[in-house]
N, C-alpha and C. Protein backbone atom coordinates (compact mmCIF):
# COMPACT_ATOMS: atom_id res chain seq x y z
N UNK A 1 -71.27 110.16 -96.59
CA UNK A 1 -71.68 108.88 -97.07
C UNK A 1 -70.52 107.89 -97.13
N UNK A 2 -69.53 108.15 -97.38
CA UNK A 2 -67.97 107.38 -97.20
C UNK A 2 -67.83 106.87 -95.86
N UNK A 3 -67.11 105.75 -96.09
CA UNK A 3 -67.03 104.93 -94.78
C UNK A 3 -65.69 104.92 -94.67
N UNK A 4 -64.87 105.08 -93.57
CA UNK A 4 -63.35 105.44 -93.98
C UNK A 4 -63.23 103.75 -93.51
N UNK A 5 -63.53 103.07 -93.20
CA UNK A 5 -63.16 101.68 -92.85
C UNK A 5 -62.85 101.01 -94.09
N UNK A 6 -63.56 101.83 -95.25
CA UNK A 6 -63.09 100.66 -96.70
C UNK A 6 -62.33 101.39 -97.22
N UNK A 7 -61.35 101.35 -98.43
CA UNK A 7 -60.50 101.64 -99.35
C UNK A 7 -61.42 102.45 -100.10
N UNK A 8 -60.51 103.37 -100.31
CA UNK A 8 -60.92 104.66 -101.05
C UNK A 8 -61.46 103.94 -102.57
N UNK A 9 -60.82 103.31 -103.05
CA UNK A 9 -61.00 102.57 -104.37
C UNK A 9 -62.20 101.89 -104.14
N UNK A 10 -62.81 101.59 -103.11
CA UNK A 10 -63.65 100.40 -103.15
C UNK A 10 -65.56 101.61 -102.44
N UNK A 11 -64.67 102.46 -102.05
CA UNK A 11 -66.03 103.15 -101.99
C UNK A 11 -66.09 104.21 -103.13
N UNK A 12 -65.53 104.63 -103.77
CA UNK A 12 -65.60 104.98 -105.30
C UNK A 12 -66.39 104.36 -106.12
N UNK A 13 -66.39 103.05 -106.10
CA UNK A 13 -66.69 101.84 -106.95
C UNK A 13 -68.15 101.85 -106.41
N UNK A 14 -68.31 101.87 -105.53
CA UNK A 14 -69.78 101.76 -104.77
C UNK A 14 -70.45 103.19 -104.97
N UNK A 15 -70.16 104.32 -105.28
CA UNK A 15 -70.44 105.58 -105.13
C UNK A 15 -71.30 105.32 -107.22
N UNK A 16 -69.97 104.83 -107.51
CA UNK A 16 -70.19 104.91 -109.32
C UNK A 16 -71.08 104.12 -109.77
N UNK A 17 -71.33 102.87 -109.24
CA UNK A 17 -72.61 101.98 -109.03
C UNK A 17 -73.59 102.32 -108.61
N UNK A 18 -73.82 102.70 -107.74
CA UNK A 18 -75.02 103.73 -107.07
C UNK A 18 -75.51 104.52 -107.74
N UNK A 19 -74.87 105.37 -108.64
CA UNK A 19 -74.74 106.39 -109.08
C UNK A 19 -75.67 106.23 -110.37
N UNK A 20 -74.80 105.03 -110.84
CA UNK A 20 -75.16 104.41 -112.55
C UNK A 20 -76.86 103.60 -111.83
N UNK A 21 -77.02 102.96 -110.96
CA UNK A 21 -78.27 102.46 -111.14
C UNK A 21 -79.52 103.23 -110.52
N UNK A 22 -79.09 104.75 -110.09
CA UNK A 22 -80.01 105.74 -110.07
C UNK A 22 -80.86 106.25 -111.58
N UNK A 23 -79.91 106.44 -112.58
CA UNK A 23 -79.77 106.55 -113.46
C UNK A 23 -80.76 106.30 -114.14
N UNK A 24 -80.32 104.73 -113.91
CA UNK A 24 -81.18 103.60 -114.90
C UNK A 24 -82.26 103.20 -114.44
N UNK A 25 -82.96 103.61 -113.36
CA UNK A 25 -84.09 102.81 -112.80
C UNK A 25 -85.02 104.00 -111.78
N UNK A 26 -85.65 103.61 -111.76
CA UNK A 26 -86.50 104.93 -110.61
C UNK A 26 -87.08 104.23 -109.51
N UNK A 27 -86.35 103.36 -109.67
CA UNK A 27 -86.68 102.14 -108.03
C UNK A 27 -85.94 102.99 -106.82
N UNK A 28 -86.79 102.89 -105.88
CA UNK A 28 -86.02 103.23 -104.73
C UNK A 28 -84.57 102.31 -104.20
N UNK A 29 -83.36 103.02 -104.15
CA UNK A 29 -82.19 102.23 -103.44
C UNK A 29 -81.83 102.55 -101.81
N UNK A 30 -81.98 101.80 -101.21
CA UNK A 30 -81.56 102.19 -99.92
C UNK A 30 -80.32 102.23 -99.57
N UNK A 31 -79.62 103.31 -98.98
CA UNK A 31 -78.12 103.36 -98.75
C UNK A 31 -78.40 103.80 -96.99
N UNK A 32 -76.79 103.81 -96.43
CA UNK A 32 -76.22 104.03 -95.20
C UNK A 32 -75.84 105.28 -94.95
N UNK A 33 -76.26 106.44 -94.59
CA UNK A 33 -75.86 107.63 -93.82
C UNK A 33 -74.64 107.36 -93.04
N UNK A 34 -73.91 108.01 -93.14
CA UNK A 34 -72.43 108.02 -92.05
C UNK A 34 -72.37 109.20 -92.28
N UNK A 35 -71.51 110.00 -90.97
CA UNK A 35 -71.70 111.66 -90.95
C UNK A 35 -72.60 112.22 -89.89
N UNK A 36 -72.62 113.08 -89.53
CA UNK A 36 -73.30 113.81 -88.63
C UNK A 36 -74.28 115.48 -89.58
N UNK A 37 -72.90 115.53 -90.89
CA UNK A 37 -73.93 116.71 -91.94
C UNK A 37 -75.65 117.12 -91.62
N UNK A 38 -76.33 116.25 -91.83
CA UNK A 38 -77.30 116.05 -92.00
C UNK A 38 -78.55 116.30 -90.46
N UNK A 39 -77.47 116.14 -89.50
CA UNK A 39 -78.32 115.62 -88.00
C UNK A 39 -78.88 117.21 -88.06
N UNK A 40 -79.96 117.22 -86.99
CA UNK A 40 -80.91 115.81 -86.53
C UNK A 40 -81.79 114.98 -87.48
N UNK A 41 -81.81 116.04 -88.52
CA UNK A 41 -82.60 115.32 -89.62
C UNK A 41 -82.01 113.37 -89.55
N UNK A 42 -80.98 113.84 -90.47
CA UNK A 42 -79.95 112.72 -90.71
C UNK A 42 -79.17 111.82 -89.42
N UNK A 43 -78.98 110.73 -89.33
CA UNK A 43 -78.05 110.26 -88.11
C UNK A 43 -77.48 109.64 -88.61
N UNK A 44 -76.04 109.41 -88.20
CA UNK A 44 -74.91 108.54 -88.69
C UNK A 44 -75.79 106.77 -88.11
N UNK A 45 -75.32 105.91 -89.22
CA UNK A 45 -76.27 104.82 -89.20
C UNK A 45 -77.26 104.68 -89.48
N UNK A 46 -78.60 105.92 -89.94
CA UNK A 46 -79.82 106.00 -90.36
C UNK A 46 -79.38 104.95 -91.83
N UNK A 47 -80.74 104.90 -92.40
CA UNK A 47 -81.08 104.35 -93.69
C UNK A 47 -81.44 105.72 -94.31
N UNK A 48 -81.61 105.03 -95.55
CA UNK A 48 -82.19 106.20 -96.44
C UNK A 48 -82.91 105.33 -97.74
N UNK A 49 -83.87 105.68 -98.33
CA UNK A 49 -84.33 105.25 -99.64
C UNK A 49 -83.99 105.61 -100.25
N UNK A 50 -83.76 106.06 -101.58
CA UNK A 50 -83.49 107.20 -102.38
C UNK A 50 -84.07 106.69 -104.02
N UNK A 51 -85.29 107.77 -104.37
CA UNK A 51 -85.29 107.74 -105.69
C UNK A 51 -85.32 108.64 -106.79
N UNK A 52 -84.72 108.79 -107.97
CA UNK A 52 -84.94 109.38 -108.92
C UNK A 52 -86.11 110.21 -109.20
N UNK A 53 -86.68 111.67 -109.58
CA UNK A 53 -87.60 112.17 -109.39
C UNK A 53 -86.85 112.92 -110.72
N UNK A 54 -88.27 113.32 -111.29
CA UNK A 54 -88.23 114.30 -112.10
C UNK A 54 -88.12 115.87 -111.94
N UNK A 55 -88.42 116.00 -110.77
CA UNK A 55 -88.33 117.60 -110.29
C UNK A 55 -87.61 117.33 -109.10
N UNK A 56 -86.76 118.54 -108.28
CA UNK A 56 -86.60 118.18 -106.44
C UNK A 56 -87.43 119.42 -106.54
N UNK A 57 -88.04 119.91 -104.97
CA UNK A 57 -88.11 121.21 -104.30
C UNK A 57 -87.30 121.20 -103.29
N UNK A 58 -87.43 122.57 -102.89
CA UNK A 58 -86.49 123.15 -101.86
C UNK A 58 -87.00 122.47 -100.76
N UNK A 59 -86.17 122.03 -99.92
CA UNK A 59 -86.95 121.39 -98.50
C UNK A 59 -86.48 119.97 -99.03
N UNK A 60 -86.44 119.51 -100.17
CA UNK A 60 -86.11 117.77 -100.63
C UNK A 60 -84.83 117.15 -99.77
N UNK A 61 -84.60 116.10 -99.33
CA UNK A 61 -83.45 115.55 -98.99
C UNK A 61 -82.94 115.04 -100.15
N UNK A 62 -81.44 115.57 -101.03
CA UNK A 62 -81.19 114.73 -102.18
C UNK A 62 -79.77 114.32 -101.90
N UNK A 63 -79.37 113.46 -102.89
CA UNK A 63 -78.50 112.50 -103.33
C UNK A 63 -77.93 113.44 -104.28
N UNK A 64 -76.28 113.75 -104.09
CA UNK A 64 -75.84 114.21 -105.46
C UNK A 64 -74.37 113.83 -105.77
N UNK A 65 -73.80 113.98 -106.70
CA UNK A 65 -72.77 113.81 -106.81
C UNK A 65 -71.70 114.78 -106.41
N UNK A 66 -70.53 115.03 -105.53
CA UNK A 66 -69.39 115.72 -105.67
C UNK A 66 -68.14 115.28 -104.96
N UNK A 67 -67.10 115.96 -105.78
CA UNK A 67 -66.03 115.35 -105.18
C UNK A 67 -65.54 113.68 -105.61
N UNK A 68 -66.15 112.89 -106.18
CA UNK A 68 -66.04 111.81 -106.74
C UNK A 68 -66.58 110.82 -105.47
N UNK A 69 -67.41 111.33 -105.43
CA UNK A 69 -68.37 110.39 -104.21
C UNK A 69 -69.87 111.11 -104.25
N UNK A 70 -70.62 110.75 -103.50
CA UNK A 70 -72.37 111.20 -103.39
C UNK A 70 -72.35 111.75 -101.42
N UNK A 71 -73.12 112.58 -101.81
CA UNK A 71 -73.75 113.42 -100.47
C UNK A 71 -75.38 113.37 -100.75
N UNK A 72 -75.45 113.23 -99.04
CA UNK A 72 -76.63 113.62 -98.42
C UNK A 72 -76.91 115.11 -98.21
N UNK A 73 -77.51 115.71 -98.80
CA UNK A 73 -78.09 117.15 -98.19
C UNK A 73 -79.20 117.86 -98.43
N UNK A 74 -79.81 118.52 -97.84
CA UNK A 74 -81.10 119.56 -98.28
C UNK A 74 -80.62 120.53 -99.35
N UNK A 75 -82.01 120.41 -100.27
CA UNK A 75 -81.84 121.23 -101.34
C UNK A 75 -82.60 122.77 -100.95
N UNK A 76 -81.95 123.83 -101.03
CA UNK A 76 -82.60 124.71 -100.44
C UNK A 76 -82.96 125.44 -101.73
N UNK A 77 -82.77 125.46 -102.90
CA UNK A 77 -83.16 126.32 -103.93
C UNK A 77 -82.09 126.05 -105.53
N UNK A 78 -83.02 126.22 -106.71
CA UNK A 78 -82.46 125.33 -107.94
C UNK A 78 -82.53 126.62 -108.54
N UNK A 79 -81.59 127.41 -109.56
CA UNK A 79 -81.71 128.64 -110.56
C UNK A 79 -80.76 127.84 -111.63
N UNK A 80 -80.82 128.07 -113.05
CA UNK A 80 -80.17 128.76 -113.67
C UNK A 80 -79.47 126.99 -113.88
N UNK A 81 -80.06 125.83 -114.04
CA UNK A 81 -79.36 124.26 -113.92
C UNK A 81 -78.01 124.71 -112.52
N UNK A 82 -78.39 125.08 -111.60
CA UNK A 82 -77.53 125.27 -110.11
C UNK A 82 -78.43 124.63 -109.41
N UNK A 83 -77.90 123.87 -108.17
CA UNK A 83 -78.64 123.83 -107.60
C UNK A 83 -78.03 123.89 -105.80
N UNK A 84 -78.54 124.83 -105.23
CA UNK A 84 -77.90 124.88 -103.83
C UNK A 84 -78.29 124.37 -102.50
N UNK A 85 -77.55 123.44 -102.09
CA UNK A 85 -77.92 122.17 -100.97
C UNK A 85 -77.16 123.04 -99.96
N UNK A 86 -77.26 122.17 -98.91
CA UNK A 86 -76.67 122.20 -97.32
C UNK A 86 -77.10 121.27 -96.50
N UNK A 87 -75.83 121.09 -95.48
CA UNK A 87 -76.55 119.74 -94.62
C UNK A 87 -76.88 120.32 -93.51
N UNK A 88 -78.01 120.02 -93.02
CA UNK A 88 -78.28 120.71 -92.05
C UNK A 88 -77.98 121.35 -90.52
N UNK A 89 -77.04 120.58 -90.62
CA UNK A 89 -75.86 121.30 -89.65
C UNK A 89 -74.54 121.68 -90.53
N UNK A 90 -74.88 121.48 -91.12
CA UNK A 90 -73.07 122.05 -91.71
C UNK A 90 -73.47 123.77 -91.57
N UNK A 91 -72.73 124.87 -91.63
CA UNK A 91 -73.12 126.38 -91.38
C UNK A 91 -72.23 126.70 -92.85
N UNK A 92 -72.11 126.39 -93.92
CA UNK A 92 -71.93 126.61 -95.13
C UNK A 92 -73.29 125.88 -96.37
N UNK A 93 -73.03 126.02 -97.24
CA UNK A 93 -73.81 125.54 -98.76
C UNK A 93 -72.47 124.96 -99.41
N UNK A 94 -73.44 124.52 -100.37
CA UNK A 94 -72.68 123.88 -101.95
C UNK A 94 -73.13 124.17 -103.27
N UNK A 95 -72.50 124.50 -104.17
CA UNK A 95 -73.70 124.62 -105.32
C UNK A 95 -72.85 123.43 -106.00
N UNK A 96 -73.96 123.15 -107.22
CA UNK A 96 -73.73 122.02 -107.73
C UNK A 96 -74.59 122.02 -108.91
N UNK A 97 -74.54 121.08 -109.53
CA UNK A 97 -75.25 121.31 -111.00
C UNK A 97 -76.31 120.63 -110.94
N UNK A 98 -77.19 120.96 -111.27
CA UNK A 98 -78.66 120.37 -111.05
C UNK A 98 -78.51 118.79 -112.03
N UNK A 99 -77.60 118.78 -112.52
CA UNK A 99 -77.59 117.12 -113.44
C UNK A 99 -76.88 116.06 -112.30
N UNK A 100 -76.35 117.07 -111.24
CA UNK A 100 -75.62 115.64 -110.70
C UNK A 100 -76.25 115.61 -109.38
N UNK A 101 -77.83 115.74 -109.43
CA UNK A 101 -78.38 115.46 -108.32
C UNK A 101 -79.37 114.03 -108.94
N UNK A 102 -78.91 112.64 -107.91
CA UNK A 102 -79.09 111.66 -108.54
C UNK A 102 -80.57 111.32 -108.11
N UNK A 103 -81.15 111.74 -107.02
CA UNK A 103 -82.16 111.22 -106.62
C UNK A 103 -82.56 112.40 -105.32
N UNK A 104 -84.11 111.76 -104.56
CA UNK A 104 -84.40 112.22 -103.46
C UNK A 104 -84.62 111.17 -102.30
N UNK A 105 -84.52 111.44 -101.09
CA UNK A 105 -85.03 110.69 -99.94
C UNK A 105 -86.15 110.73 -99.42
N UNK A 106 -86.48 109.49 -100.13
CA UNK A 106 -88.29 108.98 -99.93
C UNK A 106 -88.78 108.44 -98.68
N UNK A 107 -88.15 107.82 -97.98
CA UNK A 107 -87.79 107.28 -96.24
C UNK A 107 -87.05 107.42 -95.52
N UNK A 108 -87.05 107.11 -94.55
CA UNK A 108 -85.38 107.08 -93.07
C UNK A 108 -85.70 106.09 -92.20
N UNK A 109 -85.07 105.17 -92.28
CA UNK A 109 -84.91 104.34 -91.34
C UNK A 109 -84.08 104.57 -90.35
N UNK A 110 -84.68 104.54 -88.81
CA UNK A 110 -83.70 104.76 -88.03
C UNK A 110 -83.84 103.46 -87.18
N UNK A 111 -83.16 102.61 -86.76
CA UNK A 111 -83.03 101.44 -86.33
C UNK A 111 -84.88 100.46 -86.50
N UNK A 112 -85.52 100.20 -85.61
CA UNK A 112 -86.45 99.50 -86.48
C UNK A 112 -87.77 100.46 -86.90
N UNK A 113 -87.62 101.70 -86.50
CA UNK A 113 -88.52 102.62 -87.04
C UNK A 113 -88.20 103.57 -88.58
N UNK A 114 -89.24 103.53 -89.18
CA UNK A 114 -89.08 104.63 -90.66
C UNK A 114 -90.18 105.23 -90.68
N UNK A 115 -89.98 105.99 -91.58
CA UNK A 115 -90.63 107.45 -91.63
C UNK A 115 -90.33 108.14 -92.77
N UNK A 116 -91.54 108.54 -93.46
CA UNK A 116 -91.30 109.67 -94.66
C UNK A 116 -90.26 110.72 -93.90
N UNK A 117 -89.41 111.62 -94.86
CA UNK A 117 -89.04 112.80 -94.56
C UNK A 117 -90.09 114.14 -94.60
N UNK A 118 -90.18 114.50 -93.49
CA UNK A 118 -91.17 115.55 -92.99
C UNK A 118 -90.54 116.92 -93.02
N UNK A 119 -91.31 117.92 -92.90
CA UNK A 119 -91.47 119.24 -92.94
C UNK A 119 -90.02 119.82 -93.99
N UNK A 120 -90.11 119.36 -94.73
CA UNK A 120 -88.90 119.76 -96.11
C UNK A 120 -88.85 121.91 -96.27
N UNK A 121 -90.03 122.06 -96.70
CA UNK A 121 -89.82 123.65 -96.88
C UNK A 121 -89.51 124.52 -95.73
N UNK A 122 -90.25 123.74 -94.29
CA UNK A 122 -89.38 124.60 -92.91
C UNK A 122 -88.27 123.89 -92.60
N UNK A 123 -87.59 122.74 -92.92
CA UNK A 123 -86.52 122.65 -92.23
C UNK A 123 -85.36 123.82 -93.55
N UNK A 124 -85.92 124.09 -94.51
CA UNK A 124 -84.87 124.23 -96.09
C UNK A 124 -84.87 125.97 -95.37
N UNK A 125 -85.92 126.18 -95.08
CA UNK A 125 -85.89 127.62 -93.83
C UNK A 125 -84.96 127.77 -93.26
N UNK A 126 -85.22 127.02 -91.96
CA UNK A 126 -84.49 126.91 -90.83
C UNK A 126 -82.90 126.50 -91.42
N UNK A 127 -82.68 126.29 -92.10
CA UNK A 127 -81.35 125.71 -92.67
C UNK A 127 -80.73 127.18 -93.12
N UNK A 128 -81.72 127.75 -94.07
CA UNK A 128 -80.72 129.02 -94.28
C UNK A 128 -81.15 130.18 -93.35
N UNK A 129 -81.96 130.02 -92.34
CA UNK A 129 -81.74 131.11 -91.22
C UNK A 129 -79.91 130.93 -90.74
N UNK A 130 -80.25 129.63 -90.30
CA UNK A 130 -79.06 129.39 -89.54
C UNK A 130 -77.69 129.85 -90.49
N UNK A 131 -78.02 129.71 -91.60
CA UNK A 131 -76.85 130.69 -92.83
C UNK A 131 -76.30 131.57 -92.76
N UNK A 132 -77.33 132.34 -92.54
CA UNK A 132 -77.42 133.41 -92.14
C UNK A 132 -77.32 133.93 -91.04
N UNK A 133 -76.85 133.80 -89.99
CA UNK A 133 -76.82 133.61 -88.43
C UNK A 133 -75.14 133.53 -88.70
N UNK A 134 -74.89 132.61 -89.22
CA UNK A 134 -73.48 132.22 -89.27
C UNK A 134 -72.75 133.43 -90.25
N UNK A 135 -73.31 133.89 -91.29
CA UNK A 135 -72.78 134.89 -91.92
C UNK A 135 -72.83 136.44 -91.46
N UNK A 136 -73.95 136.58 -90.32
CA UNK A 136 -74.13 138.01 -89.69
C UNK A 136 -73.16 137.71 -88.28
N UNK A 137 -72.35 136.43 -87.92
CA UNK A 137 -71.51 136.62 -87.11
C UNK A 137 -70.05 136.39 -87.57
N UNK A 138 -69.59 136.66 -88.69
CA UNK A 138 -68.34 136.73 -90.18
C UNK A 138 -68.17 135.31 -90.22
N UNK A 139 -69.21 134.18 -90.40
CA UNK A 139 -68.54 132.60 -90.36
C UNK A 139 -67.90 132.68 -88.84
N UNK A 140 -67.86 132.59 -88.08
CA UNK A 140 -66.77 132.49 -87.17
C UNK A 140 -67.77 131.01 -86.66
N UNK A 141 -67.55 130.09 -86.56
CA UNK A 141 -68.47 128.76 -85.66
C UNK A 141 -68.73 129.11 -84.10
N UNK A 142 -67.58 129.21 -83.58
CA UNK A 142 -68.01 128.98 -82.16
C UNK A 142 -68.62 130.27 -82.12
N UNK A 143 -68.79 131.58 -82.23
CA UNK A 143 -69.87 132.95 -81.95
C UNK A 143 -71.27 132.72 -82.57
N UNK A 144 -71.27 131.40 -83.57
CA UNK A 144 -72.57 131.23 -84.53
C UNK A 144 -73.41 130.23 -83.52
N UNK A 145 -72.91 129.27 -82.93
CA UNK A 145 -73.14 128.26 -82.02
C UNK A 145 -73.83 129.28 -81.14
N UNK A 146 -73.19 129.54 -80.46
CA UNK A 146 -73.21 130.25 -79.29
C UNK A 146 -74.51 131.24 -79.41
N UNK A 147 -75.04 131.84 -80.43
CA UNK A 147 -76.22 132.35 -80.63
C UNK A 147 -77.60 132.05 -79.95
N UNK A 148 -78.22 132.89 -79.39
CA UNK A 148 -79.52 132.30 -79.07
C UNK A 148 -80.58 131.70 -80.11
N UNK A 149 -80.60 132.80 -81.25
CA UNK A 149 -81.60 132.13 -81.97
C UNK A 149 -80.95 130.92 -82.64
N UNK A 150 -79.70 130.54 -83.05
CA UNK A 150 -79.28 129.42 -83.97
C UNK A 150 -79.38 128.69 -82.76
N UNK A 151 -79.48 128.60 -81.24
CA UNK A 151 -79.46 127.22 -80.14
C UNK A 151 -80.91 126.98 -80.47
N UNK A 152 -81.95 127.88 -80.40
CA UNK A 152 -83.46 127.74 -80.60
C UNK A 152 -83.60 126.76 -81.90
N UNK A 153 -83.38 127.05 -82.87
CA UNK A 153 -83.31 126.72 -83.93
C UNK A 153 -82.77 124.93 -83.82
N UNK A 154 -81.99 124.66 -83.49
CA UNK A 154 -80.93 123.53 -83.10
C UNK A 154 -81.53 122.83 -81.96
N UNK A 155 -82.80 123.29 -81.42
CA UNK A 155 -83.36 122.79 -79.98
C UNK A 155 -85.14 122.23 -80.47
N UNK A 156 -85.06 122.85 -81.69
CA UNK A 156 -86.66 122.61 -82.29
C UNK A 156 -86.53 121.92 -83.27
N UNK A 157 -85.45 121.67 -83.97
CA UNK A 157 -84.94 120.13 -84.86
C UNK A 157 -84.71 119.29 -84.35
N UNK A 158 -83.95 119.13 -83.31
CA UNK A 158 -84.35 117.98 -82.63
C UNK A 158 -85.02 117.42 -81.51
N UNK A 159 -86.17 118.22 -81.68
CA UNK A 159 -88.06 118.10 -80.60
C UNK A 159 -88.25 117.48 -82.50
N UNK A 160 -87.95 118.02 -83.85
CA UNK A 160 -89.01 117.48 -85.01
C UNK A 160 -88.62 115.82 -85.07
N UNK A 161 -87.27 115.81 -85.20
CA UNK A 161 -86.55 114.32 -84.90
C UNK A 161 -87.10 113.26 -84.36
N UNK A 162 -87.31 113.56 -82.71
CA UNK A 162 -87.77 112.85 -81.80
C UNK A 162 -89.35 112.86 -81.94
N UNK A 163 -89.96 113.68 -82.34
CA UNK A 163 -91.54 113.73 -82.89
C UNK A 163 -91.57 112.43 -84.10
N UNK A 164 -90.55 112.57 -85.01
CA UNK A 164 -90.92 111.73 -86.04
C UNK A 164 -90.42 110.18 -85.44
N UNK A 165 -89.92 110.23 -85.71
CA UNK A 165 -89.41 108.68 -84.65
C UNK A 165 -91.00 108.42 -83.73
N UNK A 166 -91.15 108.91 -83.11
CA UNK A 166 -92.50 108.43 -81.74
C UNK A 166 -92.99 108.21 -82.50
N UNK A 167 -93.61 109.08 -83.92
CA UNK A 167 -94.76 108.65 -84.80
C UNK A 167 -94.65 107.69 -86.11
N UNK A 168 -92.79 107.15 -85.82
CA UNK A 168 -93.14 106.79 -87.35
C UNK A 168 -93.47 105.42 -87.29
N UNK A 169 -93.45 104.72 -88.08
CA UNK A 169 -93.75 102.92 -88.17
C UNK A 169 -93.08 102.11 -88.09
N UNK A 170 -93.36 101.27 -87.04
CA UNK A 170 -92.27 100.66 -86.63
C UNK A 170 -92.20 99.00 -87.50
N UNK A 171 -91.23 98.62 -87.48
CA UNK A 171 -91.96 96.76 -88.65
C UNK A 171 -91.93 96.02 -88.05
């Protein structure tokens, strides 16, 4: 979500604002995706809505806090006030505290087309197959890549991508 073009100080400031009027309001805020984390779901330049919800499920696209900035990622499963995300290409997780998840992603704008976020519980799947793929080859990336089923996997997210886009609404 950081834009390295601005001052670290000045996207802090924007992260803590964001942050604070999630908080306070259950209005949807639209922010800027930068990053690739997230693809195909996510695209660097997409939009995003994001609002405050009283519950996430697994499969949710959320907003959370870490590191002294906010991430985009799938929530794949909440225990114990934990809650464990991943971006959908990243081949690791995060855990994080279920208080500093600020919101969910209610839309995606991708240039003049948007679209609800679709198939949440199979992509939160497919997210920790591929986990798992990466952990039955010791983490190593390039032997995890290189996999048939994680290319399958990586070849049918983005056929869901390009499905949602054709169908979504254009303004």
């Amino acid at each position: 979500m950081n834009s390295p073009s601005r001052p670290l100080a000045d996207r802090r400031l924007t992260d803590r604002l964001f942050a604070l009027a999630l908080q306070k309001n259950d209005l949807p805020f639209e922010i800027s995706v930068t990053g690739g984390s997230m693809s195909p779901s996510l695209k660097n330049g997409d939009c995003v809505a994001v609002r405050r919800e009283d519950a996430y499920l697994p499969g949710d696209i959320v907003v959370f806090r870490q590191n002294g900035g906010l991430t985009v990622h799938r929530l794949l499963w909440q225990a114990g006030g934990r809650a464990t995300c991943k971006g959908d290409s990243n081949l690791f997780r995060e855990e994080v505290s279920a208080e500093d998840i600020l919101g969910k992603v209610i839309e995606i704008r991708s240039g003049d087309v948007r679209f609800p976020p679709a198939y949440g519980p199979l992509l939160a799947a497919l997210s920790y197959e591929k986990l798992l793929i990466f952990q039955a080859h010791g983490e190593d990336k390039l032997s995890t890549r290189r996999d048939p089923a994680y290319a399958e996997i990586q070849h049918f997210l983005h056929g869901l991508r390009y499905r949602q886009i054709r169908n979504g609404v254009t303004e």
